[in-house]
Protein backbone atom coordinates (compact mmCIF):
# COMPACT_ATOMS: atom_id res chain seq x y z
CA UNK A 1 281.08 295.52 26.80
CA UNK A 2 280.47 291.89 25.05
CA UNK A 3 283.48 289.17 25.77
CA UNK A 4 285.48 287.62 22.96
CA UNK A 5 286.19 283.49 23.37
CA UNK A 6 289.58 283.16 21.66
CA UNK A 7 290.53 279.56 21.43
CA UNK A 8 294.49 279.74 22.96
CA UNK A 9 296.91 279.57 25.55
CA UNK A 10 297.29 282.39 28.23
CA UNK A 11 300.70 284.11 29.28
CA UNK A 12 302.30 282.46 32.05
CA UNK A 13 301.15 286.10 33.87
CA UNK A 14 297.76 285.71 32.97
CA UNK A 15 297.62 282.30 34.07
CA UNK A 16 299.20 283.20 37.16
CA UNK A 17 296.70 286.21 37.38
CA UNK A 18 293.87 284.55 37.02
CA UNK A 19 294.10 281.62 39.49
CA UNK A 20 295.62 284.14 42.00
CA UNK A 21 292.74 286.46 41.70
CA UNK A 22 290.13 283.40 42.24
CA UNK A 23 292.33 282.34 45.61
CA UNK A 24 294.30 279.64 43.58
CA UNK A 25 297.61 278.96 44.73
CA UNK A 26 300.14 280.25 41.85
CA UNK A 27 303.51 278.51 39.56
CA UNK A 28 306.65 279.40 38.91
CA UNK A 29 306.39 280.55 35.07
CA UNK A 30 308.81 278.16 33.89
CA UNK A 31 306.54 275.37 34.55
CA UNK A 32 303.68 276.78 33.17
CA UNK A 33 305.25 277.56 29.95
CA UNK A 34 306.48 273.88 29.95
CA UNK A 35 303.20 273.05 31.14
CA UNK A 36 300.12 274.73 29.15
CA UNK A 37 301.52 273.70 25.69
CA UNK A 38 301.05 270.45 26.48
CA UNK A 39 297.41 271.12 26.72
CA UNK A 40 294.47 269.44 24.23
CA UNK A 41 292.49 272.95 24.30
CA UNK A 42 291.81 276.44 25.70
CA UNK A 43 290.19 278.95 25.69
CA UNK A 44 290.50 282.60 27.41
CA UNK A 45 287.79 285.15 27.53
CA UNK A 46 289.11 289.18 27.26
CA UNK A 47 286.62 291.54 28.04
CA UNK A 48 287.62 295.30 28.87
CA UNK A 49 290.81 294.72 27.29
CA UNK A 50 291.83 291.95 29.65
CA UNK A 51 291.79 288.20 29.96
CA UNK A 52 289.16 287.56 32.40
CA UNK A 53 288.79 283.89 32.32
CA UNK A 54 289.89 280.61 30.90
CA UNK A 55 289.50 276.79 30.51
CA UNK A 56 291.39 273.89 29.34
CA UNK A 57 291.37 270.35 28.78
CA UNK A 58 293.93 267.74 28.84
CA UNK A 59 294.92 264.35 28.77
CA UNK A 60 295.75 261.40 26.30
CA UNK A 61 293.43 262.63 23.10
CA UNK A 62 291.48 258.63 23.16
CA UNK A 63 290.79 257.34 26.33
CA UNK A 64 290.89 260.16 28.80
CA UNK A 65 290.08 264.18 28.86
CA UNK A 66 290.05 266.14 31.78
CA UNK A 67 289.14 269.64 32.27
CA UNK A 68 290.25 271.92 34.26
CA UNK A 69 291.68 275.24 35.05
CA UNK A 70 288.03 276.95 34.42
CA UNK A 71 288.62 280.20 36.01
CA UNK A 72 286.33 283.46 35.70
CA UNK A 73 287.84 286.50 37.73
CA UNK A 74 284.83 287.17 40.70
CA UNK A 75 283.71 290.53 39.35
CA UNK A 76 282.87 289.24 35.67
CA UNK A 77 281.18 286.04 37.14
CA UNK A 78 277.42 285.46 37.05
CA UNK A 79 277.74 287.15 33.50
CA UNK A 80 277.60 284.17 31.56
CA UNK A 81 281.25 283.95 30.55
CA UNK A 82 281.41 280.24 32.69
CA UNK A 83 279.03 278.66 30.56
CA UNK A 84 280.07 280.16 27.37
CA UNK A 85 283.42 278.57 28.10
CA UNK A 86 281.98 275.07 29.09
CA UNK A 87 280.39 275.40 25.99
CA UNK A 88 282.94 275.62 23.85
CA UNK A 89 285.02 273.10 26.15
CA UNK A 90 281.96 270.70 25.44
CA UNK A 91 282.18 270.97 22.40
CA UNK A 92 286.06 269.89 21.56
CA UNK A 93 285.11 266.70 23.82
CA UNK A 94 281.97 265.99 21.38
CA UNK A 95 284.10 266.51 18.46
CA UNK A 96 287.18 264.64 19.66
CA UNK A 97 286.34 262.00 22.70
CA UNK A 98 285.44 258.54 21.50
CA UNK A 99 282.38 255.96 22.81
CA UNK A 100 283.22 255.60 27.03
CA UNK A 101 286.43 257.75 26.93
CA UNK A 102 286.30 259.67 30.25
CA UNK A 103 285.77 262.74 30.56
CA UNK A 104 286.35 264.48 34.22
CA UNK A 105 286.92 267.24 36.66
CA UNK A 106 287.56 268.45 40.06
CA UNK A 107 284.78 271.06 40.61
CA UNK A 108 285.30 273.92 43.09
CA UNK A 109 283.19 273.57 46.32
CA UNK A 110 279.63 275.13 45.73
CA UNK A 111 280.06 274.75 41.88
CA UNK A 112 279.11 271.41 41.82
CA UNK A 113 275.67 271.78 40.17
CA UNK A 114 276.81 274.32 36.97
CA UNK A 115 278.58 270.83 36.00
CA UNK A 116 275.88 268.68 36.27
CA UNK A 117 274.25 270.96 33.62
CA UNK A 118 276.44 269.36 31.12
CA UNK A 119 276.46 265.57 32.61
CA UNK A 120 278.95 265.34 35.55
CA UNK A 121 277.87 263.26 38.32
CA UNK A 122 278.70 264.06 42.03
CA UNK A 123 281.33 261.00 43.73
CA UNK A 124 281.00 259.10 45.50
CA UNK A 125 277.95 257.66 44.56
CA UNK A 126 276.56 254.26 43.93
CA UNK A 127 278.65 253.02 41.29
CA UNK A 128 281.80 255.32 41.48
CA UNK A 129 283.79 255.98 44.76
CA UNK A 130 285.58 258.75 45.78
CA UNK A 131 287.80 261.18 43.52
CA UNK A 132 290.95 261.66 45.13
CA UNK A 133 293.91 264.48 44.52
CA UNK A 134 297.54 265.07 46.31
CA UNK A 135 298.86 268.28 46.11
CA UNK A 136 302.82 267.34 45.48
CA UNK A 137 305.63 268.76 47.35
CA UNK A 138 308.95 267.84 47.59
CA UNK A 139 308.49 266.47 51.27
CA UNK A 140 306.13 264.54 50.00
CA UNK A 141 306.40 261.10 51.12
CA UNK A 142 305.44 257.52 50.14
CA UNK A 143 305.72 254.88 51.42
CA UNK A 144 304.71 250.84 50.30
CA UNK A 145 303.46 249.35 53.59
């Protein structure tokens, strides 16, 4: 059966379905209804009469975009569905990015190279240091020393 690139939002329960089913930790669906809306695009992929993958982008529509949440359930992977969705992702950040507006992501472990197909760079390297992420919780701590 041939998948169908829809350019929208999932459910909250997809979304949760989706990262859970890729080992992704999970949100309570309040904040990913207040979230997701506030994204630039997405896309989902249904195949089989369910949403088996997704990708958005986000950030400040000038200066930054950021991609993220590219998710394609393990047993419709290696079908072709990633790069059909980087694809289309690619192409809302060559219609919509300016001249040196960043565009980034956090690739999984192991999937570093299927971004370099469309530019990416590994970090650190020799002219950009490391990325860096926190995971937030509410014992997080900070402190200004």
């Amino acid at each position: 059966m041939e998948s169908e690139i829809v350019e929208r939002l999932p459910s909250a329960e997809e979304y949760n379905q989706l990262r859970e089913m890729v080992g992704w930790s999970t949100y309570e669906h309040e904040v990913i209804e207040k979230a997701l809306p506030n994204s630039l695009y997405c896309v989902c992929v249904s195949m089989d009469d369910k949403t088996v993958g997704m990708a958005r982008v986000i950030g400040d529509a000038g200066l930054t975009y950021y991609i993220l949440d590219v998710i394609v359930i393990p047993e419709y992977q290696k079908q072709g569905i990633g790069t059909a969705m980087m694809d289309k992702v690619m192409g809302f950040i060559r219609n919509h990015a300016a001249k040196n507006s960043i565009v980034a992501l956090m690739a999984a472990k192991g999937r570093e190279s299927f971004y370099e197909q469309y530019g990416f760079v590994q970090r650190p390297n020799d002219r950009l240091g490391c990325g860096m992420t926190i995971f937030w919780a509410d014992d997080t701590a900070h402190s200004s020393s």
